[in-house]
Protein backbone atom coordinates (compact mmCIF):
# COMPACT_ATOMS: atom_id res chain seq x y z
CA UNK A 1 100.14 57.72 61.73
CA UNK A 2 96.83 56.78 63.77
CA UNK A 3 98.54 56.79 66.85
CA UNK A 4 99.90 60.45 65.82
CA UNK A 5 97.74 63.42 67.36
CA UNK A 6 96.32 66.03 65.01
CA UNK A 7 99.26 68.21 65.52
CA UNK A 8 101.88 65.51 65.70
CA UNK A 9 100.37 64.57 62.09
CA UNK A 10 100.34 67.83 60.52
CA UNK A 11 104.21 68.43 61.29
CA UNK A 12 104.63 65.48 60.11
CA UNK A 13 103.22 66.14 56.85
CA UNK A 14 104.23 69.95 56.61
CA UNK A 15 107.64 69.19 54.73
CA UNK A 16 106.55 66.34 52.12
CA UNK A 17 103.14 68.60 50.94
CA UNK A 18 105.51 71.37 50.87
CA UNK A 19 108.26 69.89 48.97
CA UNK A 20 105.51 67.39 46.51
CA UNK A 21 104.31 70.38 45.20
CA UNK A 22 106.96 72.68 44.67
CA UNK A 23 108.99 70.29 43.05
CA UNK A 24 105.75 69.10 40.97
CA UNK A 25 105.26 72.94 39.75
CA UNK A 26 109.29 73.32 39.29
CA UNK A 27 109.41 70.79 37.29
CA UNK A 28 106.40 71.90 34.65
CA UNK A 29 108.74 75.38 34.57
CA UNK A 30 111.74 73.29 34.07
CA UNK A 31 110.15 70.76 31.38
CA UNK A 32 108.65 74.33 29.44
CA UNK A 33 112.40 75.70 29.43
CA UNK A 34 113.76 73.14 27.91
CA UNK A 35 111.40 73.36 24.89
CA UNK A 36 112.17 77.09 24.20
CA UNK A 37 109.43 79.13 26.67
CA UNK A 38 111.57 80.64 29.74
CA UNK A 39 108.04 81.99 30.69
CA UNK A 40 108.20 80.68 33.87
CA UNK A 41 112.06 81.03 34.25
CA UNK A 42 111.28 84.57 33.64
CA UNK A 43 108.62 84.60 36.83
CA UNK A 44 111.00 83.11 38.84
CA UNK A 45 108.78 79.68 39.23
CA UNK A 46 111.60 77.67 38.37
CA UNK A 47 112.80 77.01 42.12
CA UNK A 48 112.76 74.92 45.00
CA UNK A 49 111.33 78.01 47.10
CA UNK A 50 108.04 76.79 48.20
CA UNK A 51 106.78 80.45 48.95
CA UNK A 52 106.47 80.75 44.67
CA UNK A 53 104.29 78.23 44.54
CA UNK A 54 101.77 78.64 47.27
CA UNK A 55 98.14 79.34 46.43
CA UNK A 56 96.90 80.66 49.79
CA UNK A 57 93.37 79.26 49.59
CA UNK A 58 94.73 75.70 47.49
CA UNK A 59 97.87 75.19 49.02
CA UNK A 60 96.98 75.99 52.80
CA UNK A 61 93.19 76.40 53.74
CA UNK A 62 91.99 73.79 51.38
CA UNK A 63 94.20 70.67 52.48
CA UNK A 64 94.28 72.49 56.57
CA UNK A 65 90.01 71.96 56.16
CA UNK A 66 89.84 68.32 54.16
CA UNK A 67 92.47 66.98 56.53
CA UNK A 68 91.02 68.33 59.61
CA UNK A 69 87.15 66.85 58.19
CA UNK A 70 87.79 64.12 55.61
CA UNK A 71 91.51 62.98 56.69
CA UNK A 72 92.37 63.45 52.87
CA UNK A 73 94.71 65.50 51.50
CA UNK A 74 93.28 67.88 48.82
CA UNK A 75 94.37 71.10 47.11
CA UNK A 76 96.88 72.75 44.49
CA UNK A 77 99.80 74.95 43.90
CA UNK A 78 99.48 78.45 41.60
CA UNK A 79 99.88 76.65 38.15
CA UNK A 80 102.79 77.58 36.00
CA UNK A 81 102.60 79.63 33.28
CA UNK A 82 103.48 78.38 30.01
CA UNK A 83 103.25 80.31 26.61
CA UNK A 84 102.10 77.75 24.61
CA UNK A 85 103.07 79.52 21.15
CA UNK A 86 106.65 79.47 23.06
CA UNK A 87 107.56 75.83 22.59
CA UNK A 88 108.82 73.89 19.77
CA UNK A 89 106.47 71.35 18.76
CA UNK A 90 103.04 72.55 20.97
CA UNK A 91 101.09 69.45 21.37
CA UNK A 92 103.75 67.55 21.87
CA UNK A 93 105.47 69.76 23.94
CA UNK A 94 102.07 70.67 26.17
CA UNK A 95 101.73 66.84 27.00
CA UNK A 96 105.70 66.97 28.06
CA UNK A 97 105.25 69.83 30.38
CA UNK A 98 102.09 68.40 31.98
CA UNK A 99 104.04 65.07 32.79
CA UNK A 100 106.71 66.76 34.07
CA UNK A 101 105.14 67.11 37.31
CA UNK A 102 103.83 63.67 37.85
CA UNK A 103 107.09 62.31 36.93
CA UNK A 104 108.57 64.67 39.58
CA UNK A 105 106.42 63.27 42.25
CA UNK A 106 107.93 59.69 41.16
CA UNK A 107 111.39 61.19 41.60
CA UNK A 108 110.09 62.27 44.99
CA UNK A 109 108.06 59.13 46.16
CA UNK A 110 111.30 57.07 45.69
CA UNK A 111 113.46 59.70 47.44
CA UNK A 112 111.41 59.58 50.44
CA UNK A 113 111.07 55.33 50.03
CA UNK A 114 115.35 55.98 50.75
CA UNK A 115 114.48 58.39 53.84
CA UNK A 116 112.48 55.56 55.16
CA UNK A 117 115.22 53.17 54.53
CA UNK A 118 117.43 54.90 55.96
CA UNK A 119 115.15 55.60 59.37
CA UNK A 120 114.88 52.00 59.58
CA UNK A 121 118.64 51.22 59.98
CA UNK A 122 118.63 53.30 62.91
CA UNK A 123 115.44 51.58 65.28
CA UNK A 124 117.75 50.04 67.77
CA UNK A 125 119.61 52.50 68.04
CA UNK A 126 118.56 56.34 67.53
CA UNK A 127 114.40 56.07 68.34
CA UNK A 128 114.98 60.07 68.77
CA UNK A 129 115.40 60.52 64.85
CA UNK A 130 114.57 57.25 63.65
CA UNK A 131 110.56 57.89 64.14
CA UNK A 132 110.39 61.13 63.00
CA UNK A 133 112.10 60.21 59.75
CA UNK A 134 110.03 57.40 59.58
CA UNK A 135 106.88 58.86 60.01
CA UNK A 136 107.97 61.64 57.61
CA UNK A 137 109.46 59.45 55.01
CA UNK A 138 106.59 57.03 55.13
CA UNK A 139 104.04 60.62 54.51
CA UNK A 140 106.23 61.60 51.96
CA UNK A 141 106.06 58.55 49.85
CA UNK A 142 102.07 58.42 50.01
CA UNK A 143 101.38 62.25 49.58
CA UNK A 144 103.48 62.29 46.57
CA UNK A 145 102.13 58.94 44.93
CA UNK A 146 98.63 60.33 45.86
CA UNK A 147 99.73 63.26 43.82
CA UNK A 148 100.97 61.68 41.24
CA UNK A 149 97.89 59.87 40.59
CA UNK A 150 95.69 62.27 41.42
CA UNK A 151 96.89 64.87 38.69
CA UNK A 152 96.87 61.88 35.78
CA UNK A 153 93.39 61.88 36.19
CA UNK A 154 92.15 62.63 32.42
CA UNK A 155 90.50 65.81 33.90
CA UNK A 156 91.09 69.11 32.99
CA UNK A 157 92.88 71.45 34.33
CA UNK A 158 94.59 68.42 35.82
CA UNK A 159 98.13 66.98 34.18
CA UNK A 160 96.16 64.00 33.15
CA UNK A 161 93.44 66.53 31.24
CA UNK A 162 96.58 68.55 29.59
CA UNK A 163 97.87 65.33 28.30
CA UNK A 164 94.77 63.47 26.84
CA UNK A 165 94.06 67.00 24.81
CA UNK A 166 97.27 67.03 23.71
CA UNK A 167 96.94 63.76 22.40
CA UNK A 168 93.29 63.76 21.12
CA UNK A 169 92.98 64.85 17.06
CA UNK A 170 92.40 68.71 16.80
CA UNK A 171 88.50 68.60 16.73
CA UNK A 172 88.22 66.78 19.75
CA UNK A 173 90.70 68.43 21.86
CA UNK A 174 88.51 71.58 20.91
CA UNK A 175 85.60 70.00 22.56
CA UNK A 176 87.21 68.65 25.29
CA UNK A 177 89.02 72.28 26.29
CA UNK A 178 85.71 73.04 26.56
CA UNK A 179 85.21 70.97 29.90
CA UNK A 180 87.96 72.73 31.85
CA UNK A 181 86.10 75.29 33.32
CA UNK A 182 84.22 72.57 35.53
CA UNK A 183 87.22 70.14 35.98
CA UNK A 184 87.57 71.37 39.65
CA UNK A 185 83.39 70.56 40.67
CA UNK A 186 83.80 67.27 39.12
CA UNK A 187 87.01 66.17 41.24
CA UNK A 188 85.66 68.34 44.54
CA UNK A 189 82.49 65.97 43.86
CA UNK A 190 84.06 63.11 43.29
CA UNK A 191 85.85 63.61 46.81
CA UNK A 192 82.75 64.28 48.28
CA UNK A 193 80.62 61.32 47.40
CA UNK A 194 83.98 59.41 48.08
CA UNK A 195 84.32 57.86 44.34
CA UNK A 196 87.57 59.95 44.34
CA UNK A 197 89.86 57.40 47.18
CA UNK A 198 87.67 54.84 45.71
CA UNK A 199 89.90 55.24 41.79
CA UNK A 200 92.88 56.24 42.95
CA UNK A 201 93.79 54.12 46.10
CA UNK A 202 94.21 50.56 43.81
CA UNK A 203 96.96 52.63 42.10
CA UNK A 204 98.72 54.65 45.04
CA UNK A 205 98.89 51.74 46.73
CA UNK A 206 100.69 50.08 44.03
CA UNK A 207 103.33 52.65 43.66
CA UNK A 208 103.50 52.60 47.36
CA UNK A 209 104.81 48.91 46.79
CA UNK A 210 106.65 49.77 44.20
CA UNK A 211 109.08 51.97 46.10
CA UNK A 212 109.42 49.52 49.16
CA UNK A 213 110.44 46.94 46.56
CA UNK A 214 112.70 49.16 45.01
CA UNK A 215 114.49 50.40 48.26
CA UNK A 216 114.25 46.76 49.90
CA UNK A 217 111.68 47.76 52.67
């Protein structure tokens, strides 16, 4: 999208952000349903509607200000609420609901991968809607393998975080819970000094393959 300007880029990228993270924070609702807390069913966070999900300062100021001075996409959605005490089997359960939403950003990655497919049939033809799909379907299938990755990061209050203390014994998911507070300086700082593209781009790159090669690109 190089040859995009600013602008051009940002439409671009308004519907895949949008729908990568309010299917991503669906999803956690829709996983925590399933194993008996209607918490966020209840709130009304179990929807497409992007407008339940948005975080004013994470979901629009923080990825509008990286963007315009990094190129990066960075922020987050209001998190779901989940009543822990709610669910069936709780550590289990709490790892479940965590990977709900990176598995939802698969879902999503691969849907977009078909977008692009499908824009590709028509250069020849229809340039008018071919590009823009392509351009959009090609954002969509990065932002939401960036995502993807990005939130199995073993940091909390990340997805990745949620599911490591879910799976560590009792005494050390104490300990660990303890580190949530700071999750956010650690991955802001890891952005900052760059180390953050430098772990995740191996892997987002390899789902990015994945999808062509699963769609035939």
């Amino acid at each position: 999208m190089n040859d995009l300007t600013t602008l051009q880029q940002l439409s671009v990228l308004v519907l895949p952000v949008l729908f990568a993270i309010t299917v991503h924070e669906a999803a956690h609702g829709w996983m925590a349903g399933r194993l008996g807390d209607a918490t966020a069913r209840m709130l009304g966070r179990v929807t497409l509607n992007p407008i339940r999900h948005i975080d004013p300062v994470g979901t629009l100021l923080v990825p509008l200000g990286t963007f315009l001075l990094t190129g990066f996409l960075f922020g987050w959605a209001k998190p779901v609420p989940v009543t822990w005490k709610n669910l069936r089997q709780p550590r289990r359960d709490m790892a479940l609901v965590a990977f709900a939403g990176p598995a939802a950003n698969l879902v999503m990655m691969l849907i977009w991968a078909l977008v692009l497919k499908f824009a590709s049939m028509l250069v020849g033809g229809s340039e008018w809607i071919a590009m823009p799909l392509i351009y959009m379907g090609s954002a969509g299938v990065l932002i939401n393998a960036l995502l993807m990755v990005l939130n199995l990061l073993p940091i909390l209050p990340l997805d990745g975080g949620r599911i490591l203390a879910s799976l560590l014994p009792p005494k050390l998911a104490l300990v660990f819970s303890r580190s949530e507070p700071y999750g956010l300086f650690i991955v802001v700082g890891l952005l900052v000094t760059g180390l953050l593209g430098k772990l995740l781009w191996p892997a987002v790159e390899g789902l990015q393959a994945l999808a062509a090669g699963l769609v035939g690109l």
